[in-house]
C-alpha atoms as a PDB file:
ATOM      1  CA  UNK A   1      -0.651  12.010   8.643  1.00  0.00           C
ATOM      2  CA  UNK A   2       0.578   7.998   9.207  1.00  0.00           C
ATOM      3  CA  UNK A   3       2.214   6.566   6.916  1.00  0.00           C
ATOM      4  CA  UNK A   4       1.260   4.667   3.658  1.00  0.00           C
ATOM      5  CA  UNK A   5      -0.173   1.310   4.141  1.00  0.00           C
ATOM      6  CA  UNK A   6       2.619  -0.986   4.139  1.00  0.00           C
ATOM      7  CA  UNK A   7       0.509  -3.884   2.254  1.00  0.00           C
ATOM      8  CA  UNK A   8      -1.754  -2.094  -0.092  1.00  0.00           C
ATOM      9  CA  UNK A   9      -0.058   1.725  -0.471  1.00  0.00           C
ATOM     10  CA  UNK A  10      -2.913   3.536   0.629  1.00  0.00           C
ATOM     11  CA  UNK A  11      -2.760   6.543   2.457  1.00  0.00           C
ATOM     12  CA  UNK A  12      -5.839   6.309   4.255  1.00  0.00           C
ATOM     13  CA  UNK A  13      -5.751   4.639   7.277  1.00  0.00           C
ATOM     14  CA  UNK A  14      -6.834   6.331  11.009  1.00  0.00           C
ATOM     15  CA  UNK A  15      -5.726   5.512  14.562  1.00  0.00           C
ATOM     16  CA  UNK A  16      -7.041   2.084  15.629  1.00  0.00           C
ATOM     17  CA  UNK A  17      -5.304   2.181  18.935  1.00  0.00           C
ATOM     18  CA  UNK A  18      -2.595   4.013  21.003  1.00  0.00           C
ATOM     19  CA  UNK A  19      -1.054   2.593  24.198  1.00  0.00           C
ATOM     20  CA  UNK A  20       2.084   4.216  26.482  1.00  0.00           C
ATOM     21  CA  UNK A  21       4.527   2.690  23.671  1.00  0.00           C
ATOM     22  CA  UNK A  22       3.624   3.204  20.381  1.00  0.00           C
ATOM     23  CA  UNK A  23       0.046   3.985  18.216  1.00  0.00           C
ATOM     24  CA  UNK A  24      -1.211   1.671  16.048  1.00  0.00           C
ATOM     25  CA  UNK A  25      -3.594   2.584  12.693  1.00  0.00           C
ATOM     26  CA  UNK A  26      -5.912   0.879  10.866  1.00  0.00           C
ATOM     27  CA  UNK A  27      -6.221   1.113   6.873  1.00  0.00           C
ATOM     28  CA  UNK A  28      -9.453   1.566   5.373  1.00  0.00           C
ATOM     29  CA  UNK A  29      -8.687  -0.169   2.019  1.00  0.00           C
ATOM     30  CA  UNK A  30      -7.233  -3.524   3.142  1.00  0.00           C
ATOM     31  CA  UNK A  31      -7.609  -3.383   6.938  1.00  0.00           C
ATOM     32  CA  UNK A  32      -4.323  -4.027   8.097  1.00  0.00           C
ATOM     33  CA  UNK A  33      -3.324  -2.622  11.171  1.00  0.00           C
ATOM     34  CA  UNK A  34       0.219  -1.344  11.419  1.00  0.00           C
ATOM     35  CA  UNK A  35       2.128   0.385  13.548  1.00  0.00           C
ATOM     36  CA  UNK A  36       3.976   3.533  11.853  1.00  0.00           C
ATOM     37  CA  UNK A  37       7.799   2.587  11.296  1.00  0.00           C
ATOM     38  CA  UNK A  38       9.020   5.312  13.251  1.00  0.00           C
ATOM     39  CA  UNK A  39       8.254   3.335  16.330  1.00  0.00           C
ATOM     40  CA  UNK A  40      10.317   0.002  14.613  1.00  0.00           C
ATOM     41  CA  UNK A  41      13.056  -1.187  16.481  1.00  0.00           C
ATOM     42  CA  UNK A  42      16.426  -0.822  14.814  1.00  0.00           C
ATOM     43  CA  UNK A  43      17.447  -4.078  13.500  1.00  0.00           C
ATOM     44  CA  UNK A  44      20.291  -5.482  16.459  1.00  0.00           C
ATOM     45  CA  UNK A  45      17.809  -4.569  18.756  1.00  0.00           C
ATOM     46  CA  UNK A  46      15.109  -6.702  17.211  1.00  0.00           C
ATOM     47  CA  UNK A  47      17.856  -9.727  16.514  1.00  0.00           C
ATOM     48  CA  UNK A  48      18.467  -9.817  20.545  1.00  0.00           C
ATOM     49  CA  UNK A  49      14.799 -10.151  21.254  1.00  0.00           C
ATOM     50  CA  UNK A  50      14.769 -13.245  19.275  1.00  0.00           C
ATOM     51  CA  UNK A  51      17.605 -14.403  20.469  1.00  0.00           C
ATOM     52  CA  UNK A  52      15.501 -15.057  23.630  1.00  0.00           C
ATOM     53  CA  UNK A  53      13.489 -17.132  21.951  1.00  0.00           C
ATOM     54  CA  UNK A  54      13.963 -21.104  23.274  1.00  0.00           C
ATOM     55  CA  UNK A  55      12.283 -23.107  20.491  1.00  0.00           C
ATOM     56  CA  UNK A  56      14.133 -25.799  18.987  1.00  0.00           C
ATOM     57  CA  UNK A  57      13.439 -29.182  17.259  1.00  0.00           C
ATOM     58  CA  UNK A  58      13.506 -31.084  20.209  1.00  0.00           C
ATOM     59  CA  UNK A  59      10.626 -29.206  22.147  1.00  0.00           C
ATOM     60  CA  UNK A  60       8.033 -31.338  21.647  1.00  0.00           C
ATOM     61  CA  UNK A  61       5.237 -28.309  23.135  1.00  0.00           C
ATOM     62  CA  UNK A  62       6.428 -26.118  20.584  1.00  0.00           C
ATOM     63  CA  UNK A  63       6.349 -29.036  17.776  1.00  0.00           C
ATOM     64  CA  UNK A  64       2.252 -29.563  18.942  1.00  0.00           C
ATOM     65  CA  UNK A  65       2.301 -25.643  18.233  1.00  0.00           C
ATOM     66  CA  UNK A  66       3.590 -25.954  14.910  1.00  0.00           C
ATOM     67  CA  UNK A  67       1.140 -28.922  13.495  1.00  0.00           C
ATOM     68  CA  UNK A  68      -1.451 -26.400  13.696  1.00  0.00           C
ATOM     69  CA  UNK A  69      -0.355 -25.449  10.400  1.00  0.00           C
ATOM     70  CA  UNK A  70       1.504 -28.755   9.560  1.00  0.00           C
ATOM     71  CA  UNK A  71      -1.141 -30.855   9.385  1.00  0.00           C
ATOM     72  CA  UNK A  72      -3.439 -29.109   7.334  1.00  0.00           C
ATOM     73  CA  UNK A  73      -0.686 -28.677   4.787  1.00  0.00           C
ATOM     74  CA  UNK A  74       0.579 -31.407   4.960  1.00  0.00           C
ATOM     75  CA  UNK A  75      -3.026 -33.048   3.972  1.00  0.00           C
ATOM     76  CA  UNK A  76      -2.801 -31.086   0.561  1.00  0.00           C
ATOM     77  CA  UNK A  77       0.913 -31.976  -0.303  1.00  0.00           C
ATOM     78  CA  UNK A  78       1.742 -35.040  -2.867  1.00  0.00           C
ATOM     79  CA  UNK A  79       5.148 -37.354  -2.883  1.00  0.00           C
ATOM     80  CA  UNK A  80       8.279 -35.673  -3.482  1.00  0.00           C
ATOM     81  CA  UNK A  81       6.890 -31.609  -3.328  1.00  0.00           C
ATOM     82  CA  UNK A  82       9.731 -29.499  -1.791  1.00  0.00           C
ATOM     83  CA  UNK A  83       9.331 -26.874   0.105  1.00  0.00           C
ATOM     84  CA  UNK A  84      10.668 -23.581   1.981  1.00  0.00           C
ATOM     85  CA  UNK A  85      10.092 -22.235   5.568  1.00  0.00           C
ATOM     86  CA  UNK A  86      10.438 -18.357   5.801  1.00  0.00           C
ATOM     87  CA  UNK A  87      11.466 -16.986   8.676  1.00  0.00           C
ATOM     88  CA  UNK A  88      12.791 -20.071  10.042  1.00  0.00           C
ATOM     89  CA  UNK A  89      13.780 -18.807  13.243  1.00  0.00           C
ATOM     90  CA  UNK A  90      17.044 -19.723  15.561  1.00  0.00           C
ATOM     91  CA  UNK A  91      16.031 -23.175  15.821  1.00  0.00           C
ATOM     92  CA  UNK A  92      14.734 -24.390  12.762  1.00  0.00           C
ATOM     93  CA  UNK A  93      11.799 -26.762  13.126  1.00  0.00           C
ATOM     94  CA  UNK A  94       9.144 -27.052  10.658  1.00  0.00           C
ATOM     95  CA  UNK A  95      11.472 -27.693   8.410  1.00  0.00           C
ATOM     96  CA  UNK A  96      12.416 -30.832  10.338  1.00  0.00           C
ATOM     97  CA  UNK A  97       8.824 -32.238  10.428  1.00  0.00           C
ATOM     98  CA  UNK A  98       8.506 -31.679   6.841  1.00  0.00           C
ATOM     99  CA  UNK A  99      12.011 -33.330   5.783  1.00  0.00           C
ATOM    100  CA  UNK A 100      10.672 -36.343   8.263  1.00  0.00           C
ATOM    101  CA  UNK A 101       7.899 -36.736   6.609  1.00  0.00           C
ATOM    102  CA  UNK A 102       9.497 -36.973   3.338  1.00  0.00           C
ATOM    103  CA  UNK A 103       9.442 -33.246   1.954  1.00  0.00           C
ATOM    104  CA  UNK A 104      12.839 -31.544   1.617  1.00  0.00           C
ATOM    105  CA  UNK A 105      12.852 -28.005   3.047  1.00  0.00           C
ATOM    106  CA  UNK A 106      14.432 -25.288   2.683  1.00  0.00           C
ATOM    107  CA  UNK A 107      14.555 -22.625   5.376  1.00  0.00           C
ATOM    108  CA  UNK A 108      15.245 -19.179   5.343  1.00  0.00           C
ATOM    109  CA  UNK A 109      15.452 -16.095   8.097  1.00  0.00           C
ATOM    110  CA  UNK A 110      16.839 -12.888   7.850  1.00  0.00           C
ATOM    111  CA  UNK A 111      19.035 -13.019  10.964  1.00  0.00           C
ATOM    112  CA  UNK A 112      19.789 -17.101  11.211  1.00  0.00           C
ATOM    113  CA  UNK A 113      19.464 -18.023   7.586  1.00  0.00           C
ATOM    114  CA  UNK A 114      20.358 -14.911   5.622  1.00  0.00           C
ATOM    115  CA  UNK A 115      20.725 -16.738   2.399  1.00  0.00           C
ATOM    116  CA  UNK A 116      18.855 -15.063  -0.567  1.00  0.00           C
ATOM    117  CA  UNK A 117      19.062 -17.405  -3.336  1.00  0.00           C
ATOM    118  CA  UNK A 118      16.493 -19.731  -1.677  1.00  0.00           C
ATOM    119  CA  UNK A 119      14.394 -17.319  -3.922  1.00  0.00           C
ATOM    120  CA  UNK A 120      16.020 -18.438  -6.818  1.00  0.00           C
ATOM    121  CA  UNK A 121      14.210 -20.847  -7.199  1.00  0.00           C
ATOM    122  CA  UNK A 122       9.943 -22.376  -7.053  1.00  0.00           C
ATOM    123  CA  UNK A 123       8.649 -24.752  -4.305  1.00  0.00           C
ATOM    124  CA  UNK A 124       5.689 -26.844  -3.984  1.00  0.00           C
ATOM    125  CA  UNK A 125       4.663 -25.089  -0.449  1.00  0.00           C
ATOM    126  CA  UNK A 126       6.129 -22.627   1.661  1.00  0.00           C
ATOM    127  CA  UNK A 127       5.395 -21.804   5.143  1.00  0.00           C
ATOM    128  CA  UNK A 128       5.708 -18.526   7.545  1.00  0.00           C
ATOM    129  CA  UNK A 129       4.616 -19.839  11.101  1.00  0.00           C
ATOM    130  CA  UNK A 130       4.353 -16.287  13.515  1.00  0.00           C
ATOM    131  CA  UNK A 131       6.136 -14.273  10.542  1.00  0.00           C
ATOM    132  CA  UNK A 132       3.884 -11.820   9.037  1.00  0.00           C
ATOM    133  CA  UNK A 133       3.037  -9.797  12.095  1.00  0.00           C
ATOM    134  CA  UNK A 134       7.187  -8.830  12.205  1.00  0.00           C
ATOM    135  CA  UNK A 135       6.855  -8.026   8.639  1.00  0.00           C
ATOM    136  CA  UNK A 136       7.521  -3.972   7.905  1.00  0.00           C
ATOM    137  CA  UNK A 137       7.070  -4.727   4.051  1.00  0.00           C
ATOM    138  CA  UNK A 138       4.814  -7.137   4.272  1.00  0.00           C
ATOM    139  CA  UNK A 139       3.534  -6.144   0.227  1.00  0.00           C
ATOM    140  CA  UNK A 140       6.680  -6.882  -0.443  1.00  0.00           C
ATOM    141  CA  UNK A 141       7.412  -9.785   1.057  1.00  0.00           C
ATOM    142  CA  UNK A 142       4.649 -11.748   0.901  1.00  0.00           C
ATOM    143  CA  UNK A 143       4.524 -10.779  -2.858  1.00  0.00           C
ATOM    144  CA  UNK A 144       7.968 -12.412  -2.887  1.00  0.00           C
ATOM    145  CA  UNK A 145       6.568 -15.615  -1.642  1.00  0.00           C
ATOM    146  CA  UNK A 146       3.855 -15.995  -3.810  1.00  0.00           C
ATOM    147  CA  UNK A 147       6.170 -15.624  -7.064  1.00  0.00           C
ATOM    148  CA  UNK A 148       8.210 -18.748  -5.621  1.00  0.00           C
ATOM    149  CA  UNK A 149       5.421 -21.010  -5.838  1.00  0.00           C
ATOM    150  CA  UNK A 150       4.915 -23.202  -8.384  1.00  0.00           C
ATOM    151  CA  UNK A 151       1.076 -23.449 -10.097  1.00  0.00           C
ATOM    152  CA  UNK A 152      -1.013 -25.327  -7.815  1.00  0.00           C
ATOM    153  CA  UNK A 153       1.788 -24.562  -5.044  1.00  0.00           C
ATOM    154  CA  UNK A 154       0.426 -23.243  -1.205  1.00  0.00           C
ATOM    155  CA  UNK A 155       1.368 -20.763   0.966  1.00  0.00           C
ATOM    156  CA  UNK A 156       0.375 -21.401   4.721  1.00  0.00           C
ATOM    157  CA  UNK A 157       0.564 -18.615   7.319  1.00  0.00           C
ATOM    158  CA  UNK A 158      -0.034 -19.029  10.167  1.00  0.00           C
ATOM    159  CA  UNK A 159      -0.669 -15.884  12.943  1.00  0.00           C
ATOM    160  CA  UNK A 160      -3.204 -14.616  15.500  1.00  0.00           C
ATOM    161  CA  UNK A 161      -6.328 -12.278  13.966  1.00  0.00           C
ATOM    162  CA  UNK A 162      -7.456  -8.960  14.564  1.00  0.00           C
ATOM    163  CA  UNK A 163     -11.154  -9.534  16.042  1.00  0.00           C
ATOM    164  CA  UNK A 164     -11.920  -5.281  16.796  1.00  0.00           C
ATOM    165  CA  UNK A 165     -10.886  -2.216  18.440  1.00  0.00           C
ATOM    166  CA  UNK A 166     -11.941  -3.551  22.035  1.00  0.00           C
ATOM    167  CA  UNK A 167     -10.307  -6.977  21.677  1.00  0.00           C
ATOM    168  CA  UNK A 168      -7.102  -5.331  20.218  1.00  0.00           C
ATOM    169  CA  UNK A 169      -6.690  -2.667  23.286  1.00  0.00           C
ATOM    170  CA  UNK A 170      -6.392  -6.311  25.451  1.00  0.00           C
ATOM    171  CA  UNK A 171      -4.917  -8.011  22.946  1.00  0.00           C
ATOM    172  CA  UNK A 172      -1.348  -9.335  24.302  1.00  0.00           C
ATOM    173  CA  UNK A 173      -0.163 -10.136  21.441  1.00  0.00           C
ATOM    174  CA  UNK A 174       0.043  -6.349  20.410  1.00  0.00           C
ATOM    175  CA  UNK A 175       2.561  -6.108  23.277  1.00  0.00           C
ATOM    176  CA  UNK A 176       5.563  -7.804  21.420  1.00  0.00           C
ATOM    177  CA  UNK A 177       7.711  -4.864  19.925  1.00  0.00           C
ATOM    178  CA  UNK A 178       8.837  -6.585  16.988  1.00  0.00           C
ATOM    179  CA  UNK A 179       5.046  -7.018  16.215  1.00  0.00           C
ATOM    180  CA  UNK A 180       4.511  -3.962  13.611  1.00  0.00           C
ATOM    181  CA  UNK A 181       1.837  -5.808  11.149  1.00  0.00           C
ATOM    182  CA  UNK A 182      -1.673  -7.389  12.228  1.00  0.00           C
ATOM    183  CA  UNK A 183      -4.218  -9.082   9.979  1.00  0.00           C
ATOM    184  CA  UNK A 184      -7.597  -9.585  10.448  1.00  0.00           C
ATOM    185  CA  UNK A 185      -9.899 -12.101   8.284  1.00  0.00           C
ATOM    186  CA  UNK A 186     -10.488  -9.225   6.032  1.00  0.00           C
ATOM    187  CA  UNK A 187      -7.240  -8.503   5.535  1.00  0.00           C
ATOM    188  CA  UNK A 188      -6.504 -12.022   3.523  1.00  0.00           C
ATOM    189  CA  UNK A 189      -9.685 -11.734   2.345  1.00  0.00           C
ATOM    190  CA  UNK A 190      -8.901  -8.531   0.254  1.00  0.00           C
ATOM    191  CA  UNK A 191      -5.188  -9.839  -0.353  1.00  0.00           C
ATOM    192  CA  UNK A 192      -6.688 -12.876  -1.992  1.00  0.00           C
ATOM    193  CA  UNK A 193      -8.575 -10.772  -4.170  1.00  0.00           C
ATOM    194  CA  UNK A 194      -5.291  -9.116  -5.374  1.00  0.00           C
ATOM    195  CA  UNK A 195      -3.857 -13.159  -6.154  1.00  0.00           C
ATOM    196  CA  UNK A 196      -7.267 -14.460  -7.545  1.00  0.00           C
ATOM    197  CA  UNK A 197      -7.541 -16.840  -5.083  1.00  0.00           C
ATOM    198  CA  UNK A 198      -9.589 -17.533  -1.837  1.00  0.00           C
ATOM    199  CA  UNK A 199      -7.885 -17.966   1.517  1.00  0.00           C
ATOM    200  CA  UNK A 200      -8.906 -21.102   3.449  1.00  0.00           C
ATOM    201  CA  UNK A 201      -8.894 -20.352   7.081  1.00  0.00           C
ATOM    202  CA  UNK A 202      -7.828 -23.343   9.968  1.00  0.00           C
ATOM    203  CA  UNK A 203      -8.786 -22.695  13.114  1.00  0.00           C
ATOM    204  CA  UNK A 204      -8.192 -19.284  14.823  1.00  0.00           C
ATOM    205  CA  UNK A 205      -4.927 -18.331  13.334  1.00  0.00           C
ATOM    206  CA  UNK A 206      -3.701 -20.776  10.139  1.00  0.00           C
ATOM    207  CA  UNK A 207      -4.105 -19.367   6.523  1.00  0.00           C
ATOM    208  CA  UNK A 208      -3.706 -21.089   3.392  1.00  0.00           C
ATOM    209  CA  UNK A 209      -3.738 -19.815  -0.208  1.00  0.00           C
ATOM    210  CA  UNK A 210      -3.320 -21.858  -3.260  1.00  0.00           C
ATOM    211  CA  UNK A 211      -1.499 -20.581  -6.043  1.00  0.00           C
ATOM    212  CA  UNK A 212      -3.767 -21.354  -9.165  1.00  0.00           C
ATOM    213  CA  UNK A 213      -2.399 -24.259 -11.540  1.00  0.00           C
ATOM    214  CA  UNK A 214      -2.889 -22.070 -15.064  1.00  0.00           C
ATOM    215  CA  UNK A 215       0.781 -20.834 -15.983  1.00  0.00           C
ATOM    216  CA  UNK A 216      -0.435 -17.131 -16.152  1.00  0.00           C
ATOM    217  CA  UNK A 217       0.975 -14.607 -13.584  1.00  0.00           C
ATOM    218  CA  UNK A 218      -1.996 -13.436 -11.913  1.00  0.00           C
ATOM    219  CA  UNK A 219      -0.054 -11.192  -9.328  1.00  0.00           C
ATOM    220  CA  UNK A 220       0.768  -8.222 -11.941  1.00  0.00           C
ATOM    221  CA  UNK A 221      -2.066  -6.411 -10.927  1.00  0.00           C
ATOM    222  CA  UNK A 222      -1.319  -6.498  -7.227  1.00  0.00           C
ATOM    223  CA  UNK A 223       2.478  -5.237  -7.886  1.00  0.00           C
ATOM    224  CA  UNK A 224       1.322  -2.947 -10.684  1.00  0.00           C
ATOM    225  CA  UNK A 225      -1.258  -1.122  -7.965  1.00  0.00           C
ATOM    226  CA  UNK A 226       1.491  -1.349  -4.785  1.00  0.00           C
ATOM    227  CA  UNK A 227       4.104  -0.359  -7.210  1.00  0.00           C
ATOM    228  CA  UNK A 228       7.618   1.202  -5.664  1.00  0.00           C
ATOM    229  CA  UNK A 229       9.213   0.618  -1.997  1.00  0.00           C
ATOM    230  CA  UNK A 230       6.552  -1.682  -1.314  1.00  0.00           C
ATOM    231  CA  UNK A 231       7.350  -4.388  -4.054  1.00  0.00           C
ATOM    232  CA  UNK A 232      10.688  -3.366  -5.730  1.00  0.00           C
ATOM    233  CA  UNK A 233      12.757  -6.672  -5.615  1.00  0.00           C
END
């Protein structure tokens, strides 16, 4: 037996894939794959493979990277909305392009940026650019997100998709150890069910959900039915 589903609870899910590292399963309910999180690395160990990371503000590669998810949010964004970046990285940048283009940003990261009381607070958007797929709570955290938006607020994602079994045993992005969490189509398909809301998908890899504009929290089902580690604040 794997463990529960780490978006929806469930404990149904069945090996999707094993390679000479780690196996990978597949739940039936909501489709994420996952890998189990006794094969996570231990927290310093994941902090010093970012640290290798080389992206800052002044790449201008890695700023053409990130307008694949600017630009289509930035299309749907009105003067003076504020926003936050999660998972914000060692060198901060989306944040940047945002704040240039006239919307304040906040960022935050769990290693770089540790400040909680960002979620104090409700923005007008918030981003996670190459996020989810390091998320081991990803219920919980993406549930997080979605109570920080204001009505008529959007959340853009943005991270590669789960096609199928064949495509995944290839796949390189399954290589990357700190990648525990992958979502296919149907996976924000069926988490958009649990919000209300349809996903609009950008391209290959760029997700956006609007929060709905009625004042009604429309989430209580989804942390009523993934109730304990998974959403607990």
């Amino acid at each position: 037996m794997t463990d529960n589903c780490p978006l929806c609870g469930r404990i149904d899910a069945s090996l999707f894939h094993r390679d000479r590292i780690r196996p990978y399963y597949r739940c039936h309910q909501c489709l994420l794959v996952f890998v189990p999180a006794d094969f996570h690395l231990p927290a310093d160990e994941e902090k010093r493979h970012y640290d290798c990371h080389r992206n800052h503000p002044g790449d201008a590669g890695y700023r053409r990277f990130l307008r694949r998810l600017y630009l289509p949010l930035l299309q749907q964004l009105r003067p003076g909305d504020q926003g936050l970046d999660f998972g914000s990285g060692p060198g901060p940048t989306l944040s940047l392009m945002f704040a240039e283009a006239g919307f304040a940003t906040a960022i935050y990261d769990i290693y770089y940026e540790p400040d909680v009381s960002v979620f104090n607070r409700q923005y007008d958007f918030i981003t996670a650019t190459e996020v989810v797929e390091h998320l081991a709570r990803p219920a919980r955290e993406l549930d997080r997100l979605w109570r920080c938006l204001q009505p008529g607020g959007w959340l853009g994602l943005m991270t590669k998709l789960v096609i199928d079994a064949g495509a995944f045993g290839r796949w390189h992005y399954k290589n990357d150890p700190t990648h525990i969490s992958f979502f296919s189509r149907e996976t924000f398909v069926w988490l958009g069910r649990q919000w209300q809301v349809e996903p609009r998908f950008v391209g290959a890899d760029v997700i956006l959900f609007q929060r709905p504009r009625d004042v009604r929290d429309r989430t209580a089902g989804f942390r009523a039915r993934s109730q304990g580690l998974l959403l607990k604040p």
